[in-house]
C-alpha atoms as a PDB file:
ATOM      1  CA  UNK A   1      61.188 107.320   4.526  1.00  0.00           C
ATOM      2  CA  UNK A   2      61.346 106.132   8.209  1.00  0.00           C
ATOM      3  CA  UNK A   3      57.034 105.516   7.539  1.00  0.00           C
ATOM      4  CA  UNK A   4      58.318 103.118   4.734  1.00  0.00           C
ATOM      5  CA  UNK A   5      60.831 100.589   6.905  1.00  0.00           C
ATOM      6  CA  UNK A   6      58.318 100.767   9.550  1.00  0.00           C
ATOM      7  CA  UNK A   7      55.465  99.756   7.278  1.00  0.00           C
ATOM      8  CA  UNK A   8      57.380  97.086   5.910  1.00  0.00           C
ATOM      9  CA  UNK A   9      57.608  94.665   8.812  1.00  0.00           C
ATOM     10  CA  UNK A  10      54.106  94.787   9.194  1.00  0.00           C
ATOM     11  CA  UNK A  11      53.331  93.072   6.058  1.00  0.00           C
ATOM     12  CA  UNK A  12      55.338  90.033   6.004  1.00  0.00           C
ATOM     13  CA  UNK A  13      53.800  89.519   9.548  1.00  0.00           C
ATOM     14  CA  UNK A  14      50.848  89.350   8.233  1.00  0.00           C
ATOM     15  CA  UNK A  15      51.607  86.487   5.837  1.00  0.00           C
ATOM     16  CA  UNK A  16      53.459  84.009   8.054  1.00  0.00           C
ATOM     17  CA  UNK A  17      50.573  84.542  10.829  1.00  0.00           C
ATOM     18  CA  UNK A  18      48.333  82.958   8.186  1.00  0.00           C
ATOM     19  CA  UNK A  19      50.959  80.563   7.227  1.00  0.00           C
ATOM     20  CA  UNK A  20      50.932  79.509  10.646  1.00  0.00           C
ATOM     21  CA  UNK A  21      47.286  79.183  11.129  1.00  0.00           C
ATOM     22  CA  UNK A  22      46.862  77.153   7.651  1.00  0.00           C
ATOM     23  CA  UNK A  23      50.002  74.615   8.766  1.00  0.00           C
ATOM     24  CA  UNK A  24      48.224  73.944  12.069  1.00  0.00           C
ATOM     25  CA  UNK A  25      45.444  73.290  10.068  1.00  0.00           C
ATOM     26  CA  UNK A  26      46.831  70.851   7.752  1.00  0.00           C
ATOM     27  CA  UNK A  27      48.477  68.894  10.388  1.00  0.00           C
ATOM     28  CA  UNK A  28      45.204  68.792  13.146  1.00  0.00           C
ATOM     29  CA  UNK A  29      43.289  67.579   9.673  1.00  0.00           C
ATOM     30  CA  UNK A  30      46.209  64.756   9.100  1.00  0.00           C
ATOM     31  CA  UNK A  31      45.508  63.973  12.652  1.00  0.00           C
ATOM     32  CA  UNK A  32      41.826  63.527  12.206  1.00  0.00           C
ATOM     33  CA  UNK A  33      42.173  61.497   9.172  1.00  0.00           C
ATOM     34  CA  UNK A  34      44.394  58.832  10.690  1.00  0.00           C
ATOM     35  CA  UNK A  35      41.482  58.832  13.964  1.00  0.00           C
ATOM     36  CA  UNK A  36      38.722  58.784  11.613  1.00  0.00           C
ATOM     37  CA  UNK A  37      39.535  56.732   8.206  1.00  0.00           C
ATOM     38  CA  UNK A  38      42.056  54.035  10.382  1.00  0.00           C
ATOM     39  CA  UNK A  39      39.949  51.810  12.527  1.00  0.00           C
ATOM     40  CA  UNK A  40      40.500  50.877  16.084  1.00  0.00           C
ATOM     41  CA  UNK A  41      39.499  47.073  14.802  1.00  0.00           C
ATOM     42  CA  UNK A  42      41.096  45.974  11.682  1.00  0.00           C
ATOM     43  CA  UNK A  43      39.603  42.832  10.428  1.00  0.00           C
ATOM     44  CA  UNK A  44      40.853  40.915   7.505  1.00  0.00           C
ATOM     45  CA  UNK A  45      38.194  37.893   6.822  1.00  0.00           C
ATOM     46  CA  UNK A  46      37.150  36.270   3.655  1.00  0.00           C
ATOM     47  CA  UNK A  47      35.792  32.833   2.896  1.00  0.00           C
ATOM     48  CA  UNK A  48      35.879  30.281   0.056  1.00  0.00           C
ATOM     49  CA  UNK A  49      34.637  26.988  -0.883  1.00  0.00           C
ATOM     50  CA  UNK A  50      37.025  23.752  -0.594  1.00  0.00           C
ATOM     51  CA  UNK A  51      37.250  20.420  -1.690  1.00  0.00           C
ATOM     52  CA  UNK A  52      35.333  17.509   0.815  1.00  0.00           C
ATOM     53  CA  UNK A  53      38.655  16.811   1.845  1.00  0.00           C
ATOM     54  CA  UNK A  54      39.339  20.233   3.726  1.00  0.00           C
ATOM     55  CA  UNK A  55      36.311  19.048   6.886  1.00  0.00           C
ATOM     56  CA  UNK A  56      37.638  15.652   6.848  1.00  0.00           C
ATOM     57  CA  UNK A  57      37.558  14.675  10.674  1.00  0.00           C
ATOM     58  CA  UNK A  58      41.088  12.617  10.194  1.00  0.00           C
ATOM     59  CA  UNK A  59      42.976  15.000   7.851  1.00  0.00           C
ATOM     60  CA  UNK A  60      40.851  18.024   7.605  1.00  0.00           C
ATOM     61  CA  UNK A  61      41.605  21.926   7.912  1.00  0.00           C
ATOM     62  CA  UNK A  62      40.831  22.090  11.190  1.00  0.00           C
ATOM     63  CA  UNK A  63      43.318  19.439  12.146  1.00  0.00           C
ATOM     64  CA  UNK A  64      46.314  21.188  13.680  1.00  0.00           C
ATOM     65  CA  UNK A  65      48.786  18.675  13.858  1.00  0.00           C
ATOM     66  CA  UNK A  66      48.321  17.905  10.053  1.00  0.00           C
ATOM     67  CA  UNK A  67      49.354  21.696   9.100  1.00  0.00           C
ATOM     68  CA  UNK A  68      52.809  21.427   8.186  1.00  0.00           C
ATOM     69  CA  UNK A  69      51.812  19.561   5.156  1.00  0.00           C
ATOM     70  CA  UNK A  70      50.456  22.509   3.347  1.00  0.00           C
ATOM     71  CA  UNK A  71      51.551  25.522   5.446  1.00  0.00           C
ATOM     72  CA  UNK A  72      54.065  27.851   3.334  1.00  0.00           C
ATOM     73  CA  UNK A  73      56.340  28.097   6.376  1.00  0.00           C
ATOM     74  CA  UNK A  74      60.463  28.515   6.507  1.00  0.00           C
ATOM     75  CA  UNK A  75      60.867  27.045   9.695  1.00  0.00           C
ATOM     76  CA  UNK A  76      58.678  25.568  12.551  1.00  0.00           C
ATOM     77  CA  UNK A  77      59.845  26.485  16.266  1.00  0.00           C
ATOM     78  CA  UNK A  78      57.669  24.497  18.742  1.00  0.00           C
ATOM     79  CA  UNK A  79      53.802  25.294  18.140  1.00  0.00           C
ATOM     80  CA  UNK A  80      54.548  28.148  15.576  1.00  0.00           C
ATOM     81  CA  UNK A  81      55.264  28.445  12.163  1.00  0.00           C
ATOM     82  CA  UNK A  82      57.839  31.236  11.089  1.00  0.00           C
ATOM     83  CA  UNK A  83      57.209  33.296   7.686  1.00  0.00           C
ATOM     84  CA  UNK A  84      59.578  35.345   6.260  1.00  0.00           C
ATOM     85  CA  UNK A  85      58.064  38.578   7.754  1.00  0.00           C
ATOM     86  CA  UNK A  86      55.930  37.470  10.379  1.00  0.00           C
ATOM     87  CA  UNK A  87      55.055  34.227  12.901  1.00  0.00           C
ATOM     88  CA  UNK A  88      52.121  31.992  13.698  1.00  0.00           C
ATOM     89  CA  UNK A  89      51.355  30.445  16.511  1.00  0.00           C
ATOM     90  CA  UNK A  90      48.703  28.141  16.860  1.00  0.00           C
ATOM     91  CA  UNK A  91      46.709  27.651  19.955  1.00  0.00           C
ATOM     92  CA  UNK A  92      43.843  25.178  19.605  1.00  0.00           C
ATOM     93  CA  UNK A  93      41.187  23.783  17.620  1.00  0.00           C
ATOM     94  CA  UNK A  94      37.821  22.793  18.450  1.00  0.00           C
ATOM     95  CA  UNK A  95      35.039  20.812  16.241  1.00  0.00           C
ATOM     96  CA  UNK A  96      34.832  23.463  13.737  1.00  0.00           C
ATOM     97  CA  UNK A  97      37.479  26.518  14.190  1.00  0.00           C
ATOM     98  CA  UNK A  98      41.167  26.583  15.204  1.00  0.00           C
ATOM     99  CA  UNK A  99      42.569  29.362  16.802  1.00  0.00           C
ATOM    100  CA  UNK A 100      46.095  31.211  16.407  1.00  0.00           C
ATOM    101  CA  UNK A 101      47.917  34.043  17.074  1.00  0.00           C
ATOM    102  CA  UNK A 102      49.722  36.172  14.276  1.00  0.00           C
ATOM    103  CA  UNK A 103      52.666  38.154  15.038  1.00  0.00           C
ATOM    104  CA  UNK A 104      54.004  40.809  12.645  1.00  0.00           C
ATOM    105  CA  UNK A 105      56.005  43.618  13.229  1.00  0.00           C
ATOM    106  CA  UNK A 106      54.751  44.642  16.777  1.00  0.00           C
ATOM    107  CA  UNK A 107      51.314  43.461  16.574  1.00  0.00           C
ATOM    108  CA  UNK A 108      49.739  40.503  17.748  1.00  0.00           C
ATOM    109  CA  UNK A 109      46.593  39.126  15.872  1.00  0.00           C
ATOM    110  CA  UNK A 110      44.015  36.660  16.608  1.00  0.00           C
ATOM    111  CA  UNK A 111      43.668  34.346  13.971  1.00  0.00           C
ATOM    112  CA  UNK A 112      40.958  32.047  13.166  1.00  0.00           C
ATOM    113  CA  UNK A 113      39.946  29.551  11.028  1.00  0.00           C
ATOM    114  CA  UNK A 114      36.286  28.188  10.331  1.00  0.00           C
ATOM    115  CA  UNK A 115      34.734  24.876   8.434  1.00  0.00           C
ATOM    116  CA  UNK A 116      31.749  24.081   7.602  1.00  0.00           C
ATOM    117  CA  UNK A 117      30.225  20.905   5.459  1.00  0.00           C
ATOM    118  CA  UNK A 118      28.392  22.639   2.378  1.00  0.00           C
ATOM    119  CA  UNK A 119      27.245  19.694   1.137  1.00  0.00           C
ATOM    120  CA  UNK A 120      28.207  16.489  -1.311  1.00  0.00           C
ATOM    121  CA  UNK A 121      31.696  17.384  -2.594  1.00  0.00           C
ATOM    122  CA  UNK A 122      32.614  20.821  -0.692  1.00  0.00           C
ATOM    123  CA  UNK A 123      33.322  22.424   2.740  1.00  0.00           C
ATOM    124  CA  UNK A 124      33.200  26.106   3.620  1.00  0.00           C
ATOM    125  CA  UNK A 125      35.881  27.807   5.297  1.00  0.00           C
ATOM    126  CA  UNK A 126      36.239  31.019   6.681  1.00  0.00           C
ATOM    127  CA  UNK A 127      39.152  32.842   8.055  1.00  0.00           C
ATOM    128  CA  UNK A 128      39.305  36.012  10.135  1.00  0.00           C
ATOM    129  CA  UNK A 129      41.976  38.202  11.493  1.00  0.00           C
ATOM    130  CA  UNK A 130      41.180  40.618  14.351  1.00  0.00           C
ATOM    131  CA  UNK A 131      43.835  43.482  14.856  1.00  0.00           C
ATOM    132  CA  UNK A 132      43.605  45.755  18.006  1.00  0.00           C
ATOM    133  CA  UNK A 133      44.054  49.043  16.983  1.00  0.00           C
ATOM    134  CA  UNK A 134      43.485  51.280  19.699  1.00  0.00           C
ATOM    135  CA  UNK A 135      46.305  53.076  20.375  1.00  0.00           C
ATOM    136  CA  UNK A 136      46.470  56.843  20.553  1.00  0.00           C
ATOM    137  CA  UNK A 137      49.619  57.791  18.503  1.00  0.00           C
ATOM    138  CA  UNK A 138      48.697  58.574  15.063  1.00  0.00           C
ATOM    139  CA  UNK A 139      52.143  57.782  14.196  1.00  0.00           C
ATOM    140  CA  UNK A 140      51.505  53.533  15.534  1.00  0.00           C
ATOM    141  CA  UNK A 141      48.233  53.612  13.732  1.00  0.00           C
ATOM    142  CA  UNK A 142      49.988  53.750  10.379  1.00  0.00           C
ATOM    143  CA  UNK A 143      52.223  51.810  11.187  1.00  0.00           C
ATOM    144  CA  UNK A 144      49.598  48.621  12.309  1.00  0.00           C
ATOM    145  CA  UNK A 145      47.390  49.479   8.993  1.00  0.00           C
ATOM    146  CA  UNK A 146      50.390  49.083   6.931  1.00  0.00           C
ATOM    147  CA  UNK A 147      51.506  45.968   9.128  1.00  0.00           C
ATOM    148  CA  UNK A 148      47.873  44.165   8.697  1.00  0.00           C
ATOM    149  CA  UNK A 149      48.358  44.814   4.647  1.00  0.00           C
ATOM    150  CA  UNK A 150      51.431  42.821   4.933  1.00  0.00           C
ATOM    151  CA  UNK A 151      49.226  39.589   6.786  1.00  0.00           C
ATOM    152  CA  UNK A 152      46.556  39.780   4.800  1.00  0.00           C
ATOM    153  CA  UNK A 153      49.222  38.761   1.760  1.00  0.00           C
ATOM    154  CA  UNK A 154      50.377  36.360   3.914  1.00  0.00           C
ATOM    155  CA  UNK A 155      46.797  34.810   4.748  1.00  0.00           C
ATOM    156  CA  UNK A 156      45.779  34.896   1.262  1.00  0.00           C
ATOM    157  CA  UNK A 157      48.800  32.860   0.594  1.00  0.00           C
ATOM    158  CA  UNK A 158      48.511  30.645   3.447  1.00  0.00           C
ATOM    159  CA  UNK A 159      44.782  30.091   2.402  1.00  0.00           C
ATOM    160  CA  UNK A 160      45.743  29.121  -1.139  1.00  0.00           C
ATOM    161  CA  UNK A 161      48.452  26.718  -0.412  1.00  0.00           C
ATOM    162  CA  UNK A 162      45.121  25.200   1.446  1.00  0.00           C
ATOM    163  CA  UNK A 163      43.329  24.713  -1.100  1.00  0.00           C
ATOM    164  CA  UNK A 164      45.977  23.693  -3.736  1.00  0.00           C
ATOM    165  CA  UNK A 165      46.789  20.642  -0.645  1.00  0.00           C
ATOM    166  CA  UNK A 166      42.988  20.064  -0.110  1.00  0.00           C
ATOM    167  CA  UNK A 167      42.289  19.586  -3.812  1.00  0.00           C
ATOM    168  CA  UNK A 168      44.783  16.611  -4.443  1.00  0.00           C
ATOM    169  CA  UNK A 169      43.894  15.131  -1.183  1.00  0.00           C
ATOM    170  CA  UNK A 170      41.507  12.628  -1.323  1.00  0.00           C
ATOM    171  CA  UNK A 171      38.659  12.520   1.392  1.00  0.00           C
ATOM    172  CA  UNK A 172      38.380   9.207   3.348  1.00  0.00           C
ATOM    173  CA  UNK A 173      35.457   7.409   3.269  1.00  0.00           C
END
């Protein structure tokens, strides 16, 4: 009878050491996924075709001072324009891109806008959003990819109230 009790605690050691081994497992593999499938750059770009209007030197896209016409903002504080969730800032513009800074959340993102002529009746724009992602906590790596969803709604819609303006606005001649 004593064998028996003896015996006994050997066997459910034998189960939690495995237990053990398989959680540390699991959570070194969640740490490699986050290093791994979350990139240290996260770039939101895209592109689309506008009306003539949008490179117009007087009133185009790329004409900072004119963005409060179209810009789907609540509230304008100095050189930025406040959204509900997050703030732009813009910087400068030069002959054919205009520069800004996103913030959202904790991260700060460089934000630019490009325009092109593409001939008779339409201009090219492209827009890309660099996000620094090189941190080391797995934890704030989430956390930024999750935070750079949430601007690349707000781009998209920042984009489209663009091209709705640009559309209705005649180009000058």
């Amino acid at each position: 009878m004593y064998e028996l009790c003896n015996f006994m605690p050997q066997l459910t050691a034998k189960p939690m050491k495995y237990l053990k081994i398989l959680g540390f497992l699991l959570v070194i593999s969640g740490i490699y996924f986050f290093y791994l499938f979350i990139p240290n750059k996260i770039i939101i770009a895209g592109n689309d075709n506008f009306p003539k209007a949008a490179n117009d030197p007087s009133n185009g896209i790329l004409q900072i001072q004119y963005w409060d016409r179209w810009m789907p903002y609540k509230k304008i504080e100095g050189h930025s324009f406040v959204f509900e969730n997050c703030k732009l800032q813009v910087n400068e513009a030069f002959i054919s891109s205009a520069k800004s800074d996103f913030s959202i959340d904790d991260i700060n993102a460089l934000f630019i806008i490009s325009a092109l002529d593409a001939g008779n009746d339409s201009t090219f724009v492209r827009y890309e959003c660099i996000i620094n992602n090189k941190t080391i906590s797995p934890i704030k790596r989430w956390q930024h990819y999750t935070s750079s969803k949430k601007l690349e709604k707000q781009i998209l819609k920042i984009m489209n109230a663009a091209k709705v303006y640009y559309s209705k606005t005649p180009a000058s001649k």
